[in-house]
Protein backbone atom coordinates (compact mmCIF):
# COMPACT_ATOMS: atom_id res chain seq x y z
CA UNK A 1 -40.05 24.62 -38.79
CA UNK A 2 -42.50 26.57 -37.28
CA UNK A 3 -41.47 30.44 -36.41
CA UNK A 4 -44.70 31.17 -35.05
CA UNK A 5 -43.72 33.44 -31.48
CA UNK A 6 -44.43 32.03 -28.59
CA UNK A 7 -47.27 32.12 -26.50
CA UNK A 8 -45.72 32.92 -22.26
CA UNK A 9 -46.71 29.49 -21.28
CA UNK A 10 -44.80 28.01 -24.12
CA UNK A 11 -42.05 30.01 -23.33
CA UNK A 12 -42.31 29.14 -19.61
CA UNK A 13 -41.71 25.13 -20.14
CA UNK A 14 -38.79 25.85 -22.47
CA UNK A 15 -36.98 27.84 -19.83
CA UNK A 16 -37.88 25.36 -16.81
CA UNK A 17 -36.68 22.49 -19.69
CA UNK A 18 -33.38 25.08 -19.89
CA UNK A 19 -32.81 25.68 -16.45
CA UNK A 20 -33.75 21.67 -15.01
CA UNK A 21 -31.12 20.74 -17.99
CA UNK A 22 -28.15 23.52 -17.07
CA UNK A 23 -28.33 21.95 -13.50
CA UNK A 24 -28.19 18.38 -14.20
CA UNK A 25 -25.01 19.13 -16.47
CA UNK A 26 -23.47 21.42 -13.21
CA UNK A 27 -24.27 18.81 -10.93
CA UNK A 28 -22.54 15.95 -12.98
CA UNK A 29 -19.71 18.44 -13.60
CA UNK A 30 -19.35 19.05 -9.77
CA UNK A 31 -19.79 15.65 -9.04
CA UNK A 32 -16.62 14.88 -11.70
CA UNK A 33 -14.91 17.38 -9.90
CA UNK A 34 -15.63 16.14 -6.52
CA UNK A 35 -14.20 12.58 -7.77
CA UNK A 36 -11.16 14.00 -9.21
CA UNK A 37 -10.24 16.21 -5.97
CA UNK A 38 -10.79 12.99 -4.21
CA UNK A 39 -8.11 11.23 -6.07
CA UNK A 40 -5.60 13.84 -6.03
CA UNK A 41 -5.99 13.66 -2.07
CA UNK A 42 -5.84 9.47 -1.81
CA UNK A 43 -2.63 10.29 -4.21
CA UNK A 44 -0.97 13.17 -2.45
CA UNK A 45 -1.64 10.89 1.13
CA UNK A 46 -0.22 7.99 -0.78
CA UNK A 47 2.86 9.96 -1.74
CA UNK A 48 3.34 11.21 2.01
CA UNK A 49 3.44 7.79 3.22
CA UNK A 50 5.92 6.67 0.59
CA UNK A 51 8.45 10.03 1.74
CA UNK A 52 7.77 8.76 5.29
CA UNK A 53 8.92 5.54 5.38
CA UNK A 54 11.83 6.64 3.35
């Protein structure tokens, strides 16, 4: 392995690499979360209804 330091323009691409990665993996995590808070609605209206006709 190379451990060469380096140069600013090598440096620059690994953090825009970093940084393009960290907010594909918060995206997909907010869009998990999105789904999930979504269900728990649907299942909480779902649960109304059933008290309701009760």
């Amino acid at each position: 392995m190379d451990h060469s330091p380096r140069t600013p323009e090598e440096q620059e691409q690994l953090d825009k690499k970093m940084l393009e990665e960290t907010e594909r993996y918060y995206a997909r995590l907010d869009l998990k979360y999105g789904i999930a808070f979504a269900l728990s609605i649907i299942a909480l209206l779902i649960n109304v209804i059933n008290l309701l006709r009760l």
